[in-house]
Protein backbone atom coordinates (compact mmCIF):
# COMPACT_ATOMS: atom_id res chain seq x y z
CA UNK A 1 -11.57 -0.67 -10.90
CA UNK A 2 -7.67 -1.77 -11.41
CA UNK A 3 -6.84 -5.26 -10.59
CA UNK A 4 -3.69 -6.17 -8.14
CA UNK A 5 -2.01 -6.81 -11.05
CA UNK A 6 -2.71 -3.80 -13.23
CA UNK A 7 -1.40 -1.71 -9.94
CA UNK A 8 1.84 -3.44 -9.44
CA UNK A 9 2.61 -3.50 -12.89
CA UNK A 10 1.69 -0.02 -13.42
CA UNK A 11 5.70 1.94 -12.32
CA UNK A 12 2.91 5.31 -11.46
CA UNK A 13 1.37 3.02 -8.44
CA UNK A 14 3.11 3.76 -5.27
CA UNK A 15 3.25 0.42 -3.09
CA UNK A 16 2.90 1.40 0.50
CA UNK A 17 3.69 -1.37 3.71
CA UNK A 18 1.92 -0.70 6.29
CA UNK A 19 3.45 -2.99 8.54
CA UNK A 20 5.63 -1.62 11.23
CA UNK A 21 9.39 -0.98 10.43
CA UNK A 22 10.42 -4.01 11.88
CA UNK A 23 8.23 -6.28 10.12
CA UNK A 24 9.27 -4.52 7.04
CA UNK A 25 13.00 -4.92 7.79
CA UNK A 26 12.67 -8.51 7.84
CA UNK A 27 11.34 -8.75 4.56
CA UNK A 28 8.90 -6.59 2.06
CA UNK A 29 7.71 -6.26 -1.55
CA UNK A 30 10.49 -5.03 -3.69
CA UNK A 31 10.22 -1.32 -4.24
CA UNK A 32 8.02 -0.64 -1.17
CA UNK A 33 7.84 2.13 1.00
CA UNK A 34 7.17 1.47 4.71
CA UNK A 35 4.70 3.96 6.24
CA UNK A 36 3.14 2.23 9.37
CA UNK A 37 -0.33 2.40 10.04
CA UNK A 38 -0.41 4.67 12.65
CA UNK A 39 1.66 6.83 10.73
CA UNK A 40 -0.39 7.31 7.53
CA UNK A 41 -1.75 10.25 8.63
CA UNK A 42 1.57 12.61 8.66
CA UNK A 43 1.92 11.52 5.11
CA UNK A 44 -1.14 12.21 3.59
CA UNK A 45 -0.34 15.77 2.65
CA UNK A 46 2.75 14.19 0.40
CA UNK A 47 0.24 10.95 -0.90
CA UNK A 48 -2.72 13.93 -1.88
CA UNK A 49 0.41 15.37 -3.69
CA UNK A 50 1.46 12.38 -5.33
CA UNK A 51 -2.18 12.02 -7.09
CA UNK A 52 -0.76 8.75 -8.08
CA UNK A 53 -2.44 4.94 -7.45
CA UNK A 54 -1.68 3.58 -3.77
CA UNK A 55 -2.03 0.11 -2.92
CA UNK A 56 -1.46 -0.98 0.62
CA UNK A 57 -0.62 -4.24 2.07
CA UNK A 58 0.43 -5.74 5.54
CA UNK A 59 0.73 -9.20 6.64
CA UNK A 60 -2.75 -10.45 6.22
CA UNK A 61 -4.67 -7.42 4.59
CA UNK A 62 -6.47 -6.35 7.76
CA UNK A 63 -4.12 -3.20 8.33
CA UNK A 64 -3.80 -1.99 4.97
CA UNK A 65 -7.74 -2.78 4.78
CA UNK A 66 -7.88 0.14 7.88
CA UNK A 67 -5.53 2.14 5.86
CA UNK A 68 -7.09 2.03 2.57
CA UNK A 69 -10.37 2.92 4.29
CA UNK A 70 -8.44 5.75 6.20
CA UNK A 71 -7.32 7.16 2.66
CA UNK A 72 -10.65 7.36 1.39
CA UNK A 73 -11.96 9.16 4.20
CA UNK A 74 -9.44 11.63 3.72
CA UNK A 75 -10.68 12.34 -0.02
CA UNK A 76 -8.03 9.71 -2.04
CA UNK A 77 -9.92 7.50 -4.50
CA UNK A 78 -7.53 5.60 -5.84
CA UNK A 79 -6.37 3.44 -3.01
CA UNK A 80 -6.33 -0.14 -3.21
CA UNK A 81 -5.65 -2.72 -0.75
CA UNK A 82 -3.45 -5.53 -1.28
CA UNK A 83 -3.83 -7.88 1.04
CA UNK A 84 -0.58 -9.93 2.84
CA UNK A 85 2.91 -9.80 1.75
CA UNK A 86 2.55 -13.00 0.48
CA UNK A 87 -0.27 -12.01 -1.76
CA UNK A 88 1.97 -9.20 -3.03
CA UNK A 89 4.42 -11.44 -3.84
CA UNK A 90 2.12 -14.12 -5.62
CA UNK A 91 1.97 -11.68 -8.56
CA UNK A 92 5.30 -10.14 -8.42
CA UNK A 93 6.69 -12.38 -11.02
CA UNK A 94 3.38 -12.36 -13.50
């Protein structure tokens, strides 16, 4: 299993916020995508595609914890969830 950090620091990882767009306009982790909860479903076709490493986070981890559970339902293995924004951010600079 891939740490938080290993993800993020990994460029193949594609960092997903599932916050809504206005949440995510305010502020967000740098170089994330913003694909809202209740929209995750219209993009799994393109995150299948991807076959890349997805890590999700929201504002406390509860969302992306629905999403990342979502994901694997769907078939995708390697979907992490990474908590709050703020916990994103923690290890931006490490």
């Amino acid at each position: 299993m891939k740490t938080i950090q290993e993800l993020i620091n990994d460029s193949n990882t594609i960092i997903i916020d599932v916050r809504t767009s206005s949440e995510y306009n305010v502020s967000h982790y740098p170089g994330a995508i913003n694909i809202p909860l209740d929209e995750l479903p219209k993009h799994l076709a393109e995150l299948k595609a991807d076959d890349k490493s997805i890590l999700l986070y929201c504002r406390s981890g509860n969302r992306s914890g629905i999403g990342m559970n979502f994901l694997h339902q769907q078939g995708l293995k390697d979907v992490y969830n990474g908590g709050g924004l703020n916990d994103m951010l923690f290890y931006q600079n490490k």
